[in-house]
Protein backbone atom coordinates (compact mmCIF):
# COMPACT_ATOMS: atom_id res chain seq x y z
CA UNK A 1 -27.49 -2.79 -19.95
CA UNK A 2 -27.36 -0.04 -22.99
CA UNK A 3 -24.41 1.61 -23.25
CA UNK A 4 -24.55 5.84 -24.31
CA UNK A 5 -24.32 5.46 -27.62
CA UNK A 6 -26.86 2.64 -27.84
CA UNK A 7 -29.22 5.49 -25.98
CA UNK A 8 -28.01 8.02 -28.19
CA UNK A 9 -29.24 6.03 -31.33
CA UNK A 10 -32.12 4.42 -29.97
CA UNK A 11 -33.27 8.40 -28.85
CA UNK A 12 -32.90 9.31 -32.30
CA UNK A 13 -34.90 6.58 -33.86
CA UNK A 14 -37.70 7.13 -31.21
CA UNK A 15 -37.85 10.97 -32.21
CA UNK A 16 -39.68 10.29 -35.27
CA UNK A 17 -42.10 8.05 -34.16
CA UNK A 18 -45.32 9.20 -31.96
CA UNK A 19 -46.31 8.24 -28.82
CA UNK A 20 -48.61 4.54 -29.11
CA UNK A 21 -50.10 4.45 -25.48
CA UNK A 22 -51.16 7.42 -22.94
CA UNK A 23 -51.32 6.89 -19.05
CA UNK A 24 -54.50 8.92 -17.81
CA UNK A 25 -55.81 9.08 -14.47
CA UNK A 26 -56.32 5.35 -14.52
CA UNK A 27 -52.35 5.06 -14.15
CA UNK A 28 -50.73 1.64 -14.26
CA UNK A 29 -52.94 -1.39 -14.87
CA UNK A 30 -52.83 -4.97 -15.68
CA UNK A 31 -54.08 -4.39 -19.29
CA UNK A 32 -51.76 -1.10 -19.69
CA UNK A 33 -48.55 -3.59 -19.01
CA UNK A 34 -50.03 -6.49 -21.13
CA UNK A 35 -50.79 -4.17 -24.12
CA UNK A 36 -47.05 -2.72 -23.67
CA UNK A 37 -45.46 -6.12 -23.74
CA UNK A 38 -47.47 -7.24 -26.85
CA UNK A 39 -46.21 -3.95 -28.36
CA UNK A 40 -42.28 -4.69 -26.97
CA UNK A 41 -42.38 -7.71 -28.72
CA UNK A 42 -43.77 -6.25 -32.05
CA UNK A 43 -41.65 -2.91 -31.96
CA UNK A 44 -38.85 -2.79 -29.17
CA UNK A 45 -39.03 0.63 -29.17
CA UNK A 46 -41.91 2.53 -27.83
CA UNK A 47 -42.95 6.10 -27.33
CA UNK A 48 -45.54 6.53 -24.39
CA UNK A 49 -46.97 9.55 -23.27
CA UNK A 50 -48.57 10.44 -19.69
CA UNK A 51 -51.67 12.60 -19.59
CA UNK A 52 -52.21 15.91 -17.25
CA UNK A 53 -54.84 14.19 -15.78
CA UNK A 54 -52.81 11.50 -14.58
CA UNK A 55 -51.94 11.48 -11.05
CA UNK A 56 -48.27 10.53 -11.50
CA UNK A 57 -45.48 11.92 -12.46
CA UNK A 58 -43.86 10.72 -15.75
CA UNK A 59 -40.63 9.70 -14.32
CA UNK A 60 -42.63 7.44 -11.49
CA UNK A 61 -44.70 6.12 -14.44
CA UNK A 62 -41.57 5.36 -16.78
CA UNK A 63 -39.86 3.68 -13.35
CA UNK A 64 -42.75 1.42 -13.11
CA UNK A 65 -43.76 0.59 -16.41
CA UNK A 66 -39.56 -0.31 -17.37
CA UNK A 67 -39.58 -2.40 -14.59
CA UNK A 68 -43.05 -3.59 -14.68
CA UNK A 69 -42.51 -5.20 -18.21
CA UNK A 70 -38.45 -5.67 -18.18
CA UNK A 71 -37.65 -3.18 -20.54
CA UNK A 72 -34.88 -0.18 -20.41
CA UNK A 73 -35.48 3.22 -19.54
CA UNK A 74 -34.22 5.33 -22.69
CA UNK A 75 -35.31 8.82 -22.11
CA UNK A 76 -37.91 10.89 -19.98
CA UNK A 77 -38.74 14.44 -21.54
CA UNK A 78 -41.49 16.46 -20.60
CA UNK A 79 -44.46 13.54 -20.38
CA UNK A 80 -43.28 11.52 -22.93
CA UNK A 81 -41.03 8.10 -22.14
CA UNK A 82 -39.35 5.83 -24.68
CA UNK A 83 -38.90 2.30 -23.64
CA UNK A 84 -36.77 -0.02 -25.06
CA UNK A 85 -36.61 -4.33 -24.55
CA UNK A 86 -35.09 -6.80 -27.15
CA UNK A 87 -37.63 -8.90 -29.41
CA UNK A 88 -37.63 -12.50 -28.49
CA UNK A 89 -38.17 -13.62 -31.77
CA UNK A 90 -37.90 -11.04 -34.22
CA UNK A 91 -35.52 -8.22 -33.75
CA UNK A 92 -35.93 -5.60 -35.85
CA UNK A 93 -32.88 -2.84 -34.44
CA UNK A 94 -29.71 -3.16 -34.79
CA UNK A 95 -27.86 -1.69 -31.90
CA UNK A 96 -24.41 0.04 -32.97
């Protein structure tokens, strides 16, 4: 469990970086949640954004995908989501 400030910093990292996958009208699938784990694992920060098309909201896509691949919700604004989950083997942030 992230504490505020850990959000607060991880928000600010995530602000410069741009969004890596987009949810469409497909929604959540299998290969969606095994591309985002491959990228957790490389990253441990991600920026994802969800289409217009899509049929979902963003904040029933972020529910899903955080708990679909164990990560932690950081923020929801607009469509985008930021997703956080620790690297297994190399971790690359250093929470405060």
């Amino acid at each position: 469990m992230l504490t505020g400030k850990q959000r607060r910093y991880l928000r600010a990292i995530a602000n410069e970086q741009s969004p890596i996958f987009q949810v469409g009208k497909g929604g959540v699938n299998e290969s969606l949640i095994k591309g985002l784990d491959d990228a957790l694992e490389a990253r441990e920060l991600i920026k994802i954004r969800v289409l217009n098309n899509s049929l979902l909201e963003a904040k029933e896509v972020a529910k899903e995908l955080a708990e679909k691949s164990n990560a932690d919700l950081i923020q929801v604004i607009g469509n985008n989501l930021i997703l956080f989950r620790r690297s297994k083997e190399k971790q690359q942030i250093e929470l405060p």
